[in-house]
N, C-alpha and C. Protein backbone atom coordinates (compact mmCIF):
# COMPACT_ATOMS: atom_id res chain seq x y z
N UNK A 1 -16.27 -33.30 -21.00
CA UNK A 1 -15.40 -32.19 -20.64
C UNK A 1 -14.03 -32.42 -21.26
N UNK A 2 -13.73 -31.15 -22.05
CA UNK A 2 -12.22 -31.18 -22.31
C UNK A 2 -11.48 -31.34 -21.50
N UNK A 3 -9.98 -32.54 -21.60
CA UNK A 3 -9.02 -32.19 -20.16
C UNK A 3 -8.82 -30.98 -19.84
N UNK A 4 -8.19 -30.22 -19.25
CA UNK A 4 -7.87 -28.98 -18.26
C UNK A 4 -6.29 -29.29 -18.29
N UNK A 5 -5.77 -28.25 -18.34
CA UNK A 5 -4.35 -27.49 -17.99
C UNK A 5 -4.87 -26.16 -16.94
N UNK A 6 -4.08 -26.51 -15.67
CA UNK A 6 -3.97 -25.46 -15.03
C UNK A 6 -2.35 -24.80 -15.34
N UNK A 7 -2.67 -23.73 -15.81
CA UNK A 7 -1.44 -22.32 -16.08
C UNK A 7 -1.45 -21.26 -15.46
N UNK A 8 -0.60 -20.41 -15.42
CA UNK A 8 -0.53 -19.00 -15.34
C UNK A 8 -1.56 -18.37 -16.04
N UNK A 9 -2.05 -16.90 -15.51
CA UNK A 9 -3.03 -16.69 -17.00
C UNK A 9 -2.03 -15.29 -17.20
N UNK A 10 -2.52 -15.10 -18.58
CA UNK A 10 -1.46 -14.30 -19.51
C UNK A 10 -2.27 -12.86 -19.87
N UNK A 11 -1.68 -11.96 -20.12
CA UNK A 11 -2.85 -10.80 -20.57
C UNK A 11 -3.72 -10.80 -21.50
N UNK A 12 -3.08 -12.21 -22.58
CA UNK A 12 -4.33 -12.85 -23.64
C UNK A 12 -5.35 -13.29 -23.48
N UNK A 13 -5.08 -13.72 -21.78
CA UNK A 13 -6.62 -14.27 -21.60
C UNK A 13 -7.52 -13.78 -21.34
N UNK A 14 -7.27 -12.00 -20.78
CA UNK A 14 -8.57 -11.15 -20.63
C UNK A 14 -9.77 -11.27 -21.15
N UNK A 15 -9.94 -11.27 -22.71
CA UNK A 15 -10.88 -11.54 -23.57
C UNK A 15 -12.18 -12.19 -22.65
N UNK A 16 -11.34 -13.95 -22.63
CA UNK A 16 -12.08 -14.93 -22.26
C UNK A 16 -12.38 -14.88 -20.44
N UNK A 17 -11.45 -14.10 -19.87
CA UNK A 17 -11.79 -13.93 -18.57
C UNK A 17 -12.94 -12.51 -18.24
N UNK A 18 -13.07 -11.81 -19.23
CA UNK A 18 -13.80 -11.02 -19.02
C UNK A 18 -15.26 -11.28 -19.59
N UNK A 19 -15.65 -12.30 -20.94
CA UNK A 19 -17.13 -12.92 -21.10
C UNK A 19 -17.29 -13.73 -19.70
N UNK A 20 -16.00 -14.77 -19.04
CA UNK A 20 -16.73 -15.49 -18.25
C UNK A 20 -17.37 -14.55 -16.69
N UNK A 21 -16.67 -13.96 -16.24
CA UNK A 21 -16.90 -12.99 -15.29
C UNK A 21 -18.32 -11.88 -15.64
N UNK A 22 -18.66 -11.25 -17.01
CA UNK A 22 -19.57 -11.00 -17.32
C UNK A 22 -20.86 -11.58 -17.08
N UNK A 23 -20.83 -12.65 -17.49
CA UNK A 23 -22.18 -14.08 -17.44
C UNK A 23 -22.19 -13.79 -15.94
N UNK A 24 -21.04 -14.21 -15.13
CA UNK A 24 -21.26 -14.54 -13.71
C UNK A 24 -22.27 -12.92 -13.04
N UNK A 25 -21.67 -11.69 -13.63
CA UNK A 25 -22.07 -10.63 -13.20
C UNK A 25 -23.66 -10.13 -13.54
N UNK A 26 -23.70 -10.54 -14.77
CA UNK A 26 -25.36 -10.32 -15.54
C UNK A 26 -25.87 -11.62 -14.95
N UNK A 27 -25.86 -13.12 -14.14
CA UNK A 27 -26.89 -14.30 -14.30
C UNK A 27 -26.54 -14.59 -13.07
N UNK A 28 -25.84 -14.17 -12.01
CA UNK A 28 -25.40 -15.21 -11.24
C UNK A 28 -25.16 -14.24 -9.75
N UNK A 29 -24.35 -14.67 -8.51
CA UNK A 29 -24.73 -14.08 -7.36
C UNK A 29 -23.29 -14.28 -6.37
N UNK A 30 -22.05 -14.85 -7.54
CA UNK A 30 -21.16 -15.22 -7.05
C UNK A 30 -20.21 -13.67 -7.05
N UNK A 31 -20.82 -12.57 -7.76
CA UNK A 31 -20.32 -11.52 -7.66
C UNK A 31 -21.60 -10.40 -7.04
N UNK A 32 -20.84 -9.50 -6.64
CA UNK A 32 -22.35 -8.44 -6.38
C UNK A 32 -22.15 -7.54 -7.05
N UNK A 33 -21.01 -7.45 -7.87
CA UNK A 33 -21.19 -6.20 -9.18
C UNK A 33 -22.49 -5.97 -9.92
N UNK A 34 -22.68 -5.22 -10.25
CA UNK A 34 -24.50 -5.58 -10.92
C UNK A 34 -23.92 -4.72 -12.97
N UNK A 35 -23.15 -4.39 -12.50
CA UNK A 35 -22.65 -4.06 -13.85
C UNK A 35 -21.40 -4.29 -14.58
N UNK A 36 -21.12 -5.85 -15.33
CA UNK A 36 -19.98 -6.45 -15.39
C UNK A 36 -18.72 -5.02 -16.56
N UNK A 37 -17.51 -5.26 -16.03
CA UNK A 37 -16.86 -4.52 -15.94
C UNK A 37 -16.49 -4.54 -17.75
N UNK A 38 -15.38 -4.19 -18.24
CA UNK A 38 -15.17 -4.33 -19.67
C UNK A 38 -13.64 -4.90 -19.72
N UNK A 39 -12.82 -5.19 -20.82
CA UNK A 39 -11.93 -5.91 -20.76
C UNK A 39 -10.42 -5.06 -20.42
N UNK A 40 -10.46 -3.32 -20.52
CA UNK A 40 -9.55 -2.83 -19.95
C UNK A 40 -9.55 -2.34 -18.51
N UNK A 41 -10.72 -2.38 -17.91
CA UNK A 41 -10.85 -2.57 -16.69
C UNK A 41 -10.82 -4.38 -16.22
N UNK A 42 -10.86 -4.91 -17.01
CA UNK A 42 -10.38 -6.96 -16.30
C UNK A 42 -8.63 -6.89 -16.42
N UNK A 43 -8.46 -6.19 -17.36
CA UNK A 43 -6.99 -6.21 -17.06
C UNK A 43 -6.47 -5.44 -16.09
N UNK A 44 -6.46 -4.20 -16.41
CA UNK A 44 -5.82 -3.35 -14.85
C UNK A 44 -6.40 -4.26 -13.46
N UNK A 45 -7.43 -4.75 -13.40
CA UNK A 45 -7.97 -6.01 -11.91
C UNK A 45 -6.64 -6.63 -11.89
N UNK A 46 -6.45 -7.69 -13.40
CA UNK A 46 -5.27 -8.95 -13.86
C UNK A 46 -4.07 -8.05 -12.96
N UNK A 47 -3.50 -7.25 -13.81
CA UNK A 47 -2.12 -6.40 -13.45
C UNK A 47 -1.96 -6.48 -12.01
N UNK A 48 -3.43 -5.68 -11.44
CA UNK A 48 -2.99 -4.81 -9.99
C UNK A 48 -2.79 -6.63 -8.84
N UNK A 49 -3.96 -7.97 -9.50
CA UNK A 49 -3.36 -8.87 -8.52
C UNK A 49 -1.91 -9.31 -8.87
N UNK A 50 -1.34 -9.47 -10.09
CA UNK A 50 -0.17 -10.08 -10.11
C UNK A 50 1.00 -9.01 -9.82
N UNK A 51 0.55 -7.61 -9.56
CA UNK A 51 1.78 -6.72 -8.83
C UNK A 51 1.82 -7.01 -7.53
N UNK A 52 0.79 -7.60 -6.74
CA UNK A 52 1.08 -7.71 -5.15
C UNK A 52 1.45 -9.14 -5.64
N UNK A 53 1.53 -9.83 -6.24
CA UNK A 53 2.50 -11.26 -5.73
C UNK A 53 1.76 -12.37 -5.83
N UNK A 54 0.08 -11.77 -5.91
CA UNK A 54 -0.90 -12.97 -5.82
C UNK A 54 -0.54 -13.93 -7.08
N UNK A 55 -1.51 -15.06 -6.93
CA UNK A 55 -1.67 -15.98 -7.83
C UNK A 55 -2.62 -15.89 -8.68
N UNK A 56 -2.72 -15.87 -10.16
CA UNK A 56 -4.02 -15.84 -10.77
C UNK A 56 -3.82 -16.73 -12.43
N UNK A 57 -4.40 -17.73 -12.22
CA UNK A 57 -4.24 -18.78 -12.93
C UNK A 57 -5.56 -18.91 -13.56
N UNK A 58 -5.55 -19.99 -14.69
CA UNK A 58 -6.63 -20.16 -15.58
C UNK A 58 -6.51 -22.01 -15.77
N UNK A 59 -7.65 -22.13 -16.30
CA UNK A 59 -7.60 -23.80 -16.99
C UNK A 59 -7.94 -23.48 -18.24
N UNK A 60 -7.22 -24.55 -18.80
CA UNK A 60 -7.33 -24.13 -20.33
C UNK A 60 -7.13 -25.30 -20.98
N UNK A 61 -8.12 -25.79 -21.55
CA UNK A 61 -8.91 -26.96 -22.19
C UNK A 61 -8.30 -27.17 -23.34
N UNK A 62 -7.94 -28.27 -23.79
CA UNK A 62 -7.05 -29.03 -24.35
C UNK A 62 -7.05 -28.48 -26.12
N UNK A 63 -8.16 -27.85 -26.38
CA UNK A 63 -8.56 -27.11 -27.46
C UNK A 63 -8.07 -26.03 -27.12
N UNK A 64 -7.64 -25.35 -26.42
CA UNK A 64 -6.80 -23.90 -26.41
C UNK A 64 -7.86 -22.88 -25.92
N UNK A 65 -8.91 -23.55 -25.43
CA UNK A 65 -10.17 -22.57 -24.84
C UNK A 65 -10.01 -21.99 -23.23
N UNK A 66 -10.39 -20.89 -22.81
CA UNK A 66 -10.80 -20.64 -20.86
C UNK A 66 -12.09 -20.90 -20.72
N UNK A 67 -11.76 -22.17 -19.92
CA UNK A 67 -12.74 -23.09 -18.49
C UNK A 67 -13.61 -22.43 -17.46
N UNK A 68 -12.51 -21.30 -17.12
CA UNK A 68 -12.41 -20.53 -15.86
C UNK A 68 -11.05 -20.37 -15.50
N UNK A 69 -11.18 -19.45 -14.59
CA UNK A 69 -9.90 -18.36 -13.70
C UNK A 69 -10.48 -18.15 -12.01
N UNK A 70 -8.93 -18.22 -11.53
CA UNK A 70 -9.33 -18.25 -10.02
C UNK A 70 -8.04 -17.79 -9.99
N UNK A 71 -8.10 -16.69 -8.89
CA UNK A 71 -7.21 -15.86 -8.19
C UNK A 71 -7.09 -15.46 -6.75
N UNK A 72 -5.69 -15.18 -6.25
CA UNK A 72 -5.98 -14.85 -4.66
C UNK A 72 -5.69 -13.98 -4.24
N UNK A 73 -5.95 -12.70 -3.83
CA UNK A 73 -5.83 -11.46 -3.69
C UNK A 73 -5.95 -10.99 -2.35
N UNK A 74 -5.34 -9.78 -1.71
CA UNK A 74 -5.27 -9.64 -0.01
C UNK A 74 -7.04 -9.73 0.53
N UNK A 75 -6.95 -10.33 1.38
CA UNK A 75 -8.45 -10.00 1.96
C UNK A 75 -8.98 -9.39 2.27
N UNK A 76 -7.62 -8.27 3.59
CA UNK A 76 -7.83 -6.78 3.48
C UNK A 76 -6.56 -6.39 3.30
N UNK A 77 -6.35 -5.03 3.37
CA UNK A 77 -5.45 -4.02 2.75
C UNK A 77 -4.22 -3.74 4.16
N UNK A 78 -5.32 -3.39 5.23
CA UNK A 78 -4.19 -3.37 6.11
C UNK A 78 -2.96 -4.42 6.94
N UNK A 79 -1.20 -3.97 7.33
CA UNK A 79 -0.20 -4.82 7.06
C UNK A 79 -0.41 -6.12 7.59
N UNK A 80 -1.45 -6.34 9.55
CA UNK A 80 -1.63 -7.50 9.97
C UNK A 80 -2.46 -8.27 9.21
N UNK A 81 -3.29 -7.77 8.15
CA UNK A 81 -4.29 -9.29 7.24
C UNK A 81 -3.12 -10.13 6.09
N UNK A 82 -1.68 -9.20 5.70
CA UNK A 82 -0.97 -10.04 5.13
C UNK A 82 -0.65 -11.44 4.63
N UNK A 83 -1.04 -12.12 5.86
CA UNK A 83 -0.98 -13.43 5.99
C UNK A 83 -2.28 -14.29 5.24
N UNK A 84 -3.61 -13.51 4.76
CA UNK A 84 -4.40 -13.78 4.95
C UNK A 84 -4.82 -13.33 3.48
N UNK A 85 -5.36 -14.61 2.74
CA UNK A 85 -5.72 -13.91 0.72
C UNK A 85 -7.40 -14.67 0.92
N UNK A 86 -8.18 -14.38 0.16
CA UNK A 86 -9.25 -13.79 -0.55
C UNK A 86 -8.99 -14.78 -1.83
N UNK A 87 -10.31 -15.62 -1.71
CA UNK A 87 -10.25 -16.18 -3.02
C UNK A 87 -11.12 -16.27 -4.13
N UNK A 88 -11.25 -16.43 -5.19
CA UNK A 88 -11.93 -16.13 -6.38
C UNK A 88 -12.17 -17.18 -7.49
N UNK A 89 -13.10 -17.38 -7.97
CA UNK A 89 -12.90 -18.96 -8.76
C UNK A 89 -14.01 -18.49 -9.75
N UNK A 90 -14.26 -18.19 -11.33
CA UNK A 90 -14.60 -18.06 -12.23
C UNK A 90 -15.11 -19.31 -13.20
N UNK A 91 -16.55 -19.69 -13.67
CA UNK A 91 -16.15 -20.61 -14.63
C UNK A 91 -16.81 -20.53 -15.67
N UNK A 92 -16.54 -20.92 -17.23
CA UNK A 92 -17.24 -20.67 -18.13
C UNK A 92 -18.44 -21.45 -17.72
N UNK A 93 -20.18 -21.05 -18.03
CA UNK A 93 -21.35 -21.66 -17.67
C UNK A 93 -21.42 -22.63 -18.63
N UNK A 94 -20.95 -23.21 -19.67
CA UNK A 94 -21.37 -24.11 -20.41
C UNK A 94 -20.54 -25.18 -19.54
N UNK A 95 -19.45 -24.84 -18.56
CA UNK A 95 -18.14 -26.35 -18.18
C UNK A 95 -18.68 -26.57 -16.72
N UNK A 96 -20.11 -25.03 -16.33
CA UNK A 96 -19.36 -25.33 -14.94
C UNK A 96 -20.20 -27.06 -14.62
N UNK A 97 -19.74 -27.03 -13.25
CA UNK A 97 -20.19 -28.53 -12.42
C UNK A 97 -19.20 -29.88 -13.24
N UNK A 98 -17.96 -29.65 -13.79
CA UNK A 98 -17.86 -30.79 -14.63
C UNK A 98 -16.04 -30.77 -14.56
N UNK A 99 -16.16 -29.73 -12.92
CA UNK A 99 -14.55 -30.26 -12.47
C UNK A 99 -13.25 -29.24 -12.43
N UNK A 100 -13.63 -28.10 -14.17
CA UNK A 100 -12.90 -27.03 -13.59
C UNK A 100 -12.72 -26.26 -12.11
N UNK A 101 -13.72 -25.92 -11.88
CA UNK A 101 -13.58 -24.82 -10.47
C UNK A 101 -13.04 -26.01 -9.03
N UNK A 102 -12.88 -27.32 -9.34
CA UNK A 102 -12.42 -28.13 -8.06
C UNK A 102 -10.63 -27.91 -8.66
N UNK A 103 -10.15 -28.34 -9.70
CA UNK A 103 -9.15 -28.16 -10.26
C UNK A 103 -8.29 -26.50 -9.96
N UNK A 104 -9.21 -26.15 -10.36
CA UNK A 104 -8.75 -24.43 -10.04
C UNK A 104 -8.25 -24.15 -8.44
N UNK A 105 -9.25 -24.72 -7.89
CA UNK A 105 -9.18 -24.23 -6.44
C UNK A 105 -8.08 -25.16 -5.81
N UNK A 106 -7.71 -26.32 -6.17
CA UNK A 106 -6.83 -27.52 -5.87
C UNK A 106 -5.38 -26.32 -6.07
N UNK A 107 -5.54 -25.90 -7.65
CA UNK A 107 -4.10 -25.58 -7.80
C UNK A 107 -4.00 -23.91 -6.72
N UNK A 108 -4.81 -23.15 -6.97
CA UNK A 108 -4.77 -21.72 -6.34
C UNK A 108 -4.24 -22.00 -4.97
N UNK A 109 -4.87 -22.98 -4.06
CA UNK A 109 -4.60 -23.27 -2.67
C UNK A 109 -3.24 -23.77 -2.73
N UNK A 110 -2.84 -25.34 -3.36
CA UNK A 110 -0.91 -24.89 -3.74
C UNK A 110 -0.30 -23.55 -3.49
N UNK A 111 -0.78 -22.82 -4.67
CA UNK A 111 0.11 -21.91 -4.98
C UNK A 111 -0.01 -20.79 -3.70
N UNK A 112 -0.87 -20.74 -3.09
CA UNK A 112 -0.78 -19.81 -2.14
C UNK A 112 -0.26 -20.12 -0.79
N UNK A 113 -0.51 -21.52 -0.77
CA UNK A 113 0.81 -22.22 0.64
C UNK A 113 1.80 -22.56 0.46
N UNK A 114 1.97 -22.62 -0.94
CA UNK A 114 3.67 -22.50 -1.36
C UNK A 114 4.35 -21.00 -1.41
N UNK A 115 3.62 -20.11 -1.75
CA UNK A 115 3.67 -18.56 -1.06
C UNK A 115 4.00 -17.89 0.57
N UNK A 116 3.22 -19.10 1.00
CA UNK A 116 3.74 -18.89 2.68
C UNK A 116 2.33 -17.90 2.76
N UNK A 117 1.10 -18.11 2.36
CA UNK A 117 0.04 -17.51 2.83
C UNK A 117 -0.64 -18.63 4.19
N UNK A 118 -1.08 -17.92 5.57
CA UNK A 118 -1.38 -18.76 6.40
C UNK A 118 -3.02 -19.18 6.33
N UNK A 119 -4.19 -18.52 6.07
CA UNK A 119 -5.46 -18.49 6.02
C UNK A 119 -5.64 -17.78 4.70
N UNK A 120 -6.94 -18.65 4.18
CA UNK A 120 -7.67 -18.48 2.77
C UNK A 120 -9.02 -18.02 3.13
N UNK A 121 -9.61 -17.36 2.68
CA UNK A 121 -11.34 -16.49 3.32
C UNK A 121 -11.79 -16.78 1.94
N UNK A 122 -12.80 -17.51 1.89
CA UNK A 122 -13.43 -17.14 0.44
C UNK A 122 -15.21 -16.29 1.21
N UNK A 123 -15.03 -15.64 0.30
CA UNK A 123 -16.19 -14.71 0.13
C UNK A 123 -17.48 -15.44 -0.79
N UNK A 124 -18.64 -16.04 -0.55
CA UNK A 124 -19.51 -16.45 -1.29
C UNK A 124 -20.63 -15.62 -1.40
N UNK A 125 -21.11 -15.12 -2.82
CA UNK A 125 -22.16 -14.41 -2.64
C UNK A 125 -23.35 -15.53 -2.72
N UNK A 126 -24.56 -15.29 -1.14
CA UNK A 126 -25.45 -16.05 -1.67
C UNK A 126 -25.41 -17.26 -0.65
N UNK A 127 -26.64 -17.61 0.14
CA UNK A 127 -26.45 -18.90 0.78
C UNK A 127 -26.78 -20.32 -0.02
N UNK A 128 -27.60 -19.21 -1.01
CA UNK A 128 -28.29 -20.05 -1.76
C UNK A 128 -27.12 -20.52 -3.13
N UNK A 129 -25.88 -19.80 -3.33
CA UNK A 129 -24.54 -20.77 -3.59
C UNK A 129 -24.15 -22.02 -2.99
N UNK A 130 -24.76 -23.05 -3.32
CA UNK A 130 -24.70 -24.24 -2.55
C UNK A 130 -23.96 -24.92 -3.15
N UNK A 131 -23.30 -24.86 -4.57
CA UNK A 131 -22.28 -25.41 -5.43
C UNK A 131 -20.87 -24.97 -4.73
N UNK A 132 -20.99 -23.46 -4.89
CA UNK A 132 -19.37 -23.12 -4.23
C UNK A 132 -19.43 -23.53 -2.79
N UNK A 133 -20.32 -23.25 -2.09
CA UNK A 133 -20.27 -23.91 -0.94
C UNK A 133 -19.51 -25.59 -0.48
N UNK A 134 -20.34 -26.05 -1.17
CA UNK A 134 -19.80 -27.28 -1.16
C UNK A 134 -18.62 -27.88 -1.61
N UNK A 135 -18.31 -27.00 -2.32
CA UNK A 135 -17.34 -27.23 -3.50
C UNK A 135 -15.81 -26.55 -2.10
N UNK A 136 -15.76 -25.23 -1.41
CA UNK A 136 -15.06 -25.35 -0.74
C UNK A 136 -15.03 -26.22 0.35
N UNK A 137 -16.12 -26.93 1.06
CA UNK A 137 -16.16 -27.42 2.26
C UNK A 137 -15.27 -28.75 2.01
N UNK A 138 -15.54 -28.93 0.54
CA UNK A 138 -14.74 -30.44 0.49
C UNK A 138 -13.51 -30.15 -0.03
N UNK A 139 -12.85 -29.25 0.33
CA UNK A 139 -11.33 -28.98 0.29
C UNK A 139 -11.14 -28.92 1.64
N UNK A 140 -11.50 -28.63 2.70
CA UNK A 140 -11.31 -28.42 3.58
C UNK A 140 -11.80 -27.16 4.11
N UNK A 141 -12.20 -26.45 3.62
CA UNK A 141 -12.82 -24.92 3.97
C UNK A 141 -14.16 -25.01 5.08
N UNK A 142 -13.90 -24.07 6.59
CA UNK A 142 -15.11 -24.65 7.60
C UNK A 142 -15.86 -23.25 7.55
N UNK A 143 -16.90 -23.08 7.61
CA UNK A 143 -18.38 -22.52 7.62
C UNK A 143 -17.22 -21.09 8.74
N UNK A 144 -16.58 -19.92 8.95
CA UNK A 144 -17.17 -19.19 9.70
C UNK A 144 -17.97 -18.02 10.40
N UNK A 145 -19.37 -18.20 8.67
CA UNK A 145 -20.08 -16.84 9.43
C UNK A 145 -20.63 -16.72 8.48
N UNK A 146 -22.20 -15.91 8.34
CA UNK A 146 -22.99 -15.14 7.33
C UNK A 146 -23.49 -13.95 7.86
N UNK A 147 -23.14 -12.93 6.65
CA UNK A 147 -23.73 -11.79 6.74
C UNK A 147 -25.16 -11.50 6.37
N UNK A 148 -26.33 -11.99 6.96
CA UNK A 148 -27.11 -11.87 6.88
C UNK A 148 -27.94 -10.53 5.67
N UNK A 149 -28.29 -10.78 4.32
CA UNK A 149 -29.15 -9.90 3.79
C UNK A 149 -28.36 -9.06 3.21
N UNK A 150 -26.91 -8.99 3.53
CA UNK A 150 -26.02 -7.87 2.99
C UNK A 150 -25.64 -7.22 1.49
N UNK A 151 -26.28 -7.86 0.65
CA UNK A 151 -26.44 -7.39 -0.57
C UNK A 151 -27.77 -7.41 -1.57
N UNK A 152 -28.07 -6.74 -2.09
CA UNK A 152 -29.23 -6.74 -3.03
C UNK A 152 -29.10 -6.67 -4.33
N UNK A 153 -29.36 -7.68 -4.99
CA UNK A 153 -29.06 -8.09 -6.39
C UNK A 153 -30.54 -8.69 -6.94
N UNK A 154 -30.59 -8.35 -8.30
CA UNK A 154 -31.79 -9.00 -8.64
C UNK A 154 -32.97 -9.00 -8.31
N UNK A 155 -33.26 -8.38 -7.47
CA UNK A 155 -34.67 -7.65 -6.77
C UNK A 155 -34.66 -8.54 -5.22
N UNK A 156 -33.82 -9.16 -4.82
CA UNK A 156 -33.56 -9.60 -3.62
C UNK A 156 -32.24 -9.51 -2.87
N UNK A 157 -32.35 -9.95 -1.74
CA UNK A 157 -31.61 -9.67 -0.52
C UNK A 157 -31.01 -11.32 -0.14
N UNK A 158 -29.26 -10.61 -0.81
CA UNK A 158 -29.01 -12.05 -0.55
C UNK A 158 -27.73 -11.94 0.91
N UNK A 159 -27.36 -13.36 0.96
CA UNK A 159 -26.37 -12.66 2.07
C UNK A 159 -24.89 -13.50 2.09
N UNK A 160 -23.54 -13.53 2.69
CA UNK A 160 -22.97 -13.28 2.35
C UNK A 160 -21.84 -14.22 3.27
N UNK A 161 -21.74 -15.24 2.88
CA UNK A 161 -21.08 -16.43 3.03
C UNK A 161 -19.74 -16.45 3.59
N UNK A 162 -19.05 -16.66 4.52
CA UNK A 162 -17.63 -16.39 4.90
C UNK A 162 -17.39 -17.92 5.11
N UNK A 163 -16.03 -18.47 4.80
CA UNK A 163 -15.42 -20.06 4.76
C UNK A 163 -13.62 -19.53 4.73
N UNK A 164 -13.18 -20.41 5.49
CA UNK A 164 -11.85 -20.68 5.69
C UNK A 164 -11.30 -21.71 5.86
N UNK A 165 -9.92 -21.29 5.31
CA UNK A 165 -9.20 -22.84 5.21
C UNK A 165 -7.50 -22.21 5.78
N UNK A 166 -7.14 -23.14 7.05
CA UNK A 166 -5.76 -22.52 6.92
C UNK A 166 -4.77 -23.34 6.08
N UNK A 167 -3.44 -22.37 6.15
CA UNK A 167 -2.33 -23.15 4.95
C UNK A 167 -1.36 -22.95 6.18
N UNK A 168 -0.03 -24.09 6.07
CA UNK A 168 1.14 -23.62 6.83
C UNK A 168 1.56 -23.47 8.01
N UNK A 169 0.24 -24.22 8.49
CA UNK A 169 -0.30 -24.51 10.21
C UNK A 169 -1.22 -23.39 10.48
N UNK A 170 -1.51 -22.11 9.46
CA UNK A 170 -2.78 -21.66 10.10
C UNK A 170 -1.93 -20.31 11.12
N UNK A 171 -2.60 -20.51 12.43
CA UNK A 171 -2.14 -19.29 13.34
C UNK A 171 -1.67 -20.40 14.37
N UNK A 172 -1.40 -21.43 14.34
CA UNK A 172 -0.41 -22.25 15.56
C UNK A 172 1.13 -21.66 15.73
N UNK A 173 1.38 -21.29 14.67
CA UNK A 173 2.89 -20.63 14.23
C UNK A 173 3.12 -19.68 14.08
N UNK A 174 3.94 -18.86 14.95
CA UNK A 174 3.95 -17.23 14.10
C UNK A 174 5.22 -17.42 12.97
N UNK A 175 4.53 -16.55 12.01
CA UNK A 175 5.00 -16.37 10.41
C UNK A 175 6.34 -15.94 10.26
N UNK A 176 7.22 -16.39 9.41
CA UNK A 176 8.86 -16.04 9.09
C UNK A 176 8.34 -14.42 8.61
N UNK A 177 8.63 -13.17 9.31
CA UNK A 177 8.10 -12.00 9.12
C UNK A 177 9.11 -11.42 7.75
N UNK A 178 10.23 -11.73 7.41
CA UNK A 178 10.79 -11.62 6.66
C UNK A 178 11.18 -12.45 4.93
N UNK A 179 9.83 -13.37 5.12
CA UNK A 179 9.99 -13.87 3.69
C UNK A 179 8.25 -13.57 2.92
N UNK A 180 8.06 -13.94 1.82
CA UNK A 180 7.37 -13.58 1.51
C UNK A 180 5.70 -14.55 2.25
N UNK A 181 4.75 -14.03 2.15
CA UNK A 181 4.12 -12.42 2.17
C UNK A 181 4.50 -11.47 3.55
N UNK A 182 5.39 -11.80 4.07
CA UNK A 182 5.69 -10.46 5.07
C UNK A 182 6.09 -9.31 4.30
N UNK A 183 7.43 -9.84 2.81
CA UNK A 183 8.00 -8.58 2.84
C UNK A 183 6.99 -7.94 1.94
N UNK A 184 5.47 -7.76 1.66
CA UNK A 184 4.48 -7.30 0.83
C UNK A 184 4.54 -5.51 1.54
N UNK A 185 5.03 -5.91 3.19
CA UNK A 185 4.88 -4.58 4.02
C UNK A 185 6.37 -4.86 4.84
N UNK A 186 6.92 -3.65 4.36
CA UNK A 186 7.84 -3.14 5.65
C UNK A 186 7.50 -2.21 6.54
N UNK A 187 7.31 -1.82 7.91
CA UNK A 187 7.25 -0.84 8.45
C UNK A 187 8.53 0.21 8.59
N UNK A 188 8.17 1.43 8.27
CA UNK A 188 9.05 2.30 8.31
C UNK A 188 10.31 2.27 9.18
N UNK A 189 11.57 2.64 9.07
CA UNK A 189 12.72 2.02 9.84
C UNK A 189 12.49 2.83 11.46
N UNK A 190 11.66 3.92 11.61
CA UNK A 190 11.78 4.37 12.79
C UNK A 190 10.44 4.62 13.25
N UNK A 191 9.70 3.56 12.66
CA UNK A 191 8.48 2.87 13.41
C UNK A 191 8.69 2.08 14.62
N UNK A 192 7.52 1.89 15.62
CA UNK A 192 8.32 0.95 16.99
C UNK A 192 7.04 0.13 17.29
């Protein structure tokens, strides 16, 4: 394995973030898209996470190549999940198992408790994802919940992995409502 640089990713990297996300979408179960997207739709995705504030970073192999990309994006939309990002971890199939996606997820989780995000949800498609599985549990990420059967891909019925990890003490603390990710939402001034 080439060393790894974890960076920012740049709008140059679409290209390479959109073959690796492809592979994952045509061979694999870590997405339930069944029809991988094209590279001006991977960018407007790129844009719309880095306009809310998220993090979306790449590794990039000492040859100037993408490893993989992992990003953290709201979990849900409405103002109380704020606190709360959605995570994403991409890897080229020729690197994976060989350290990018632990690297990725090492730096994404930084960057999102240095954000002041309190809870991380990763979404796994697949029980039978026993790589990402594992791969979050040994960060710290605990088991809470499967959606039984909830998607159909590939002529089967797979289902649908929920894992969390808190950042920042989690929910022991209520959140500085005024720094970031609070100010993502203001409520209207003559809201009550």
């Amino acid at each position: 394995m080439p060393a790894l640089s974890i960076r920012d990713a740049r709008p140059s990297d679409i290209l390479a973030i959109t073959a690796i996300y492809r592979d994952a979408v045509l061979n694999g179960t870590a997405s339930f898209e069944l029809d991988p997207p094209d590279e001006a739709e991977m960018a407007k995705r790129q844009e719309a996470v880095l306009a809310g504030g998220y993090p979306y970073i790449v590794a990039e192999t000492d040859e100037g190549g993408i490893a993989g990309y992992a990003y953290a994006n709201a979990f849900r939309t409405r103002p109380a999940y704020r606190w709360a990002v959605e995570n994403s971890v991409y890897i080229d199939p020729a690197l994976q198992g060989k350290g990018a996606g632990r690297a990725l997820m090492i730096a994404l989780l930084d960057r999102a408790e240095s954000l002041g995000f309190r809870q991380v949800i990763a979404v796994i498609g697949g029980s039978a994802h026993v790589a990402s599985i594992r791969l979050h549990e040994s960060l710290g990420f605990e088991m809470i919940g499967t959606f039984k059967g909830s998607g159909f891909k590939f002529g089967r019925w797979l289902d649908t992995v929920l894992m969390q990890k808190a950042l920042n003490g989690g929910d022991t603390t209520a959140p500085d409502e005024n720094a970031y990710p609070g100010t993502l939402y203001r409520p209207p001034a003559n809201a009550r």
